[in-house]
Protein backbone atom coordinates (compact mmCIF):
# COMPACT_ATOMS: atom_id res chain seq x y z
CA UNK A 1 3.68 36.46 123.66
CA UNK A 2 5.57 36.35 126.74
CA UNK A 3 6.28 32.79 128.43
CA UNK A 4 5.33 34.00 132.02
CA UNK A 5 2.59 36.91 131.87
CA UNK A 6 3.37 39.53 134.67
CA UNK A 7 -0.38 39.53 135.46
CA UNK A 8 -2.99 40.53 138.67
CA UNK A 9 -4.03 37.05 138.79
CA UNK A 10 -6.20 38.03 142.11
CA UNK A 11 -8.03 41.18 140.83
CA UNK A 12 -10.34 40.97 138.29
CA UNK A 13 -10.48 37.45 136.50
CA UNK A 14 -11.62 39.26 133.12
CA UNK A 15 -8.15 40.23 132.76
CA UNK A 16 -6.34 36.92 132.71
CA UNK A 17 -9.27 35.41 131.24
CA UNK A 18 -9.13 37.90 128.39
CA UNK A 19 -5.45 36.96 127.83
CA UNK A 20 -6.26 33.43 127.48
CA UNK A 21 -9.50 34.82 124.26
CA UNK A 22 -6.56 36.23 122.90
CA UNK A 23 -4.19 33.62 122.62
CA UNK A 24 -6.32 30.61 122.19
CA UNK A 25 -4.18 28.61 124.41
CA UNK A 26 -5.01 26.06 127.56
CA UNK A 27 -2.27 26.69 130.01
CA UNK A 28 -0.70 29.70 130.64
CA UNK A 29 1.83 30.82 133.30
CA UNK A 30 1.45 34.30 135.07
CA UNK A 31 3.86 36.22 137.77
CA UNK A 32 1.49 38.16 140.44
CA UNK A 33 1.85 39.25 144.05
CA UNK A 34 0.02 37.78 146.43
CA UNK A 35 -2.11 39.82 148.10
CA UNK A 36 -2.09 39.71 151.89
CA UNK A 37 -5.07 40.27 154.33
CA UNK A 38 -3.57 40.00 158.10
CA UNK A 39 -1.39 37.07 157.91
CA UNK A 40 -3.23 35.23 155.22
CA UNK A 41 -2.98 35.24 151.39
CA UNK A 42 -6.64 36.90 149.77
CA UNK A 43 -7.05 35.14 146.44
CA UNK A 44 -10.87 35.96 145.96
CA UNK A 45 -12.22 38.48 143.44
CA UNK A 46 -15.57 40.21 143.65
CA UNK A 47 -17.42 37.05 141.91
CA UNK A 48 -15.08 34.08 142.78
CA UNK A 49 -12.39 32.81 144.71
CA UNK A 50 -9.41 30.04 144.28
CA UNK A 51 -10.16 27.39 146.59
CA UNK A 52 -6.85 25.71 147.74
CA UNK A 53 -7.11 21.79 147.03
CA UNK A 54 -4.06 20.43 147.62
CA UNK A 55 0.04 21.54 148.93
CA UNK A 56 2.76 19.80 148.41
CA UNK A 57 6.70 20.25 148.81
CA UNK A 58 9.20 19.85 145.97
CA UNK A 59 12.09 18.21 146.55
CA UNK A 60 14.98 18.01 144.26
CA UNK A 61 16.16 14.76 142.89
CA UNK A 62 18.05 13.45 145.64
CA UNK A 63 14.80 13.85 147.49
CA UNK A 64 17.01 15.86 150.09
CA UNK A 65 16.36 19.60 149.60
CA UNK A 66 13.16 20.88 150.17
CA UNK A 67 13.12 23.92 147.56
CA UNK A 68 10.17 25.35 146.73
CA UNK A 69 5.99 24.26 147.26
CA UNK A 70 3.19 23.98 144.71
CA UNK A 71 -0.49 24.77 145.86
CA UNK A 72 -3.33 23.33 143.59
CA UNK A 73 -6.37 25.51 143.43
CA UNK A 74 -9.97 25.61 141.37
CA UNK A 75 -11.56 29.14 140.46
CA UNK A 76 -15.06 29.09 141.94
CA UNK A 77 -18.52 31.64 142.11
CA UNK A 78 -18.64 32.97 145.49
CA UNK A 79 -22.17 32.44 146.86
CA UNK A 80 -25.56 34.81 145.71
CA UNK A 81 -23.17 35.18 142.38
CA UNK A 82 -25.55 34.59 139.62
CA UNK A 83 -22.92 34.72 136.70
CA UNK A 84 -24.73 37.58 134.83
CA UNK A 85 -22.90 39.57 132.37
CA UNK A 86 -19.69 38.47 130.69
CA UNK A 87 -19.01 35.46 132.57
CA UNK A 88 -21.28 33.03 133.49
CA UNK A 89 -20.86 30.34 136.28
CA UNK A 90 -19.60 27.38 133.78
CA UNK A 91 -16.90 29.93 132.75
CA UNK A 92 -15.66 30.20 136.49
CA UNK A 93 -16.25 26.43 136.79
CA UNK A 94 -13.58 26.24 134.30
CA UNK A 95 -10.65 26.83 135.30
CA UNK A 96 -7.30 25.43 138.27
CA UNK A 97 -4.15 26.92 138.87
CA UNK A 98 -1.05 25.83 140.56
CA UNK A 99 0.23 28.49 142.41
CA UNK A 100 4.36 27.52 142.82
CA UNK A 101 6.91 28.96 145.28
CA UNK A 102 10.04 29.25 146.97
CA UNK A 103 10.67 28.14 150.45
CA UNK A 104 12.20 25.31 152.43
CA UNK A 105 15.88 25.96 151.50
CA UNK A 106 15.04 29.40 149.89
CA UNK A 107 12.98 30.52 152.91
CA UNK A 108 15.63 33.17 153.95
CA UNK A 109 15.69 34.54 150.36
CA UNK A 110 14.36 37.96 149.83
CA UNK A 111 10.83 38.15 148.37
CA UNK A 112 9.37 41.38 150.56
CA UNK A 113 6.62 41.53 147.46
CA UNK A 114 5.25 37.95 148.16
CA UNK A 115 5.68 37.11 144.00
CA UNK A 116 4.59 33.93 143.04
CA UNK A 117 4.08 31.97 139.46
CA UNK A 118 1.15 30.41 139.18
CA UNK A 119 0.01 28.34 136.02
CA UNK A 120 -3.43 28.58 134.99
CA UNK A 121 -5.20 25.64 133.20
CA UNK A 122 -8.69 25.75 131.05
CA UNK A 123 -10.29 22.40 131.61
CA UNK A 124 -11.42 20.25 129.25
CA UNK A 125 -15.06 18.72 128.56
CA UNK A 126 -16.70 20.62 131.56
């Protein structure tokens, strides 16, 4: 298995969900281009969407340069979904991602395909 899954995290969640059936683990980290609507990122699927929760800047340990950004997210049922079929709506209600990348001092770097890694966590006890 590959550390960092090159991976449509913003299509269709059976496919990173399948990956995680697979491999039986909790966490795993993806690489996926963000998919851009206008001026704004689209991370919703047909059945859910990753609601942003939090953004913060990473620094590095001087506290001086501002590298990069990490964006906390939970996977959630859009509304009228009734969680028929595969997934049902505690399956959705299980999982967050943090969605990590590079700006502040690496904003003039080259990333024309918007790539981002993102790390995808089950819950536990839901």
């Amino acid at each position: 298995m590959n550390v960092i899954v090159n991976c449509d995290i913003f299509g269709d969640p059976s496919t990173w969900m399948k990956i995680f059936q697979e491999t039986h683990m909790d966490r795993l980290y993806f690489y996926t281009k963000l998919k851009k609507k206008n001026k704004h990122v689209e991370r919703s699927t047909h059945s859910a969407t990753w609601r942003s929760q939090k953004d913060e800047e990473l620094y590095d340990d001087s506290k001086t340069i501002h590298y990069g950004s990490k964006r906390s997210f939970s996977f959630v049922a859009k509304n009228g979904f009734n969680g028929t079929g595969r997934w049902t709506m505690n399956e959705y209600r299980l999982w967050t991602m943090n969605e990590y990348r590079l700006d502040g001092e690496f904003a003039n770097t080259t990333n024309h395909d918007n790539y981002v890694i993102c790390c995808i966590s089950k819950k536990e006890n839901i």
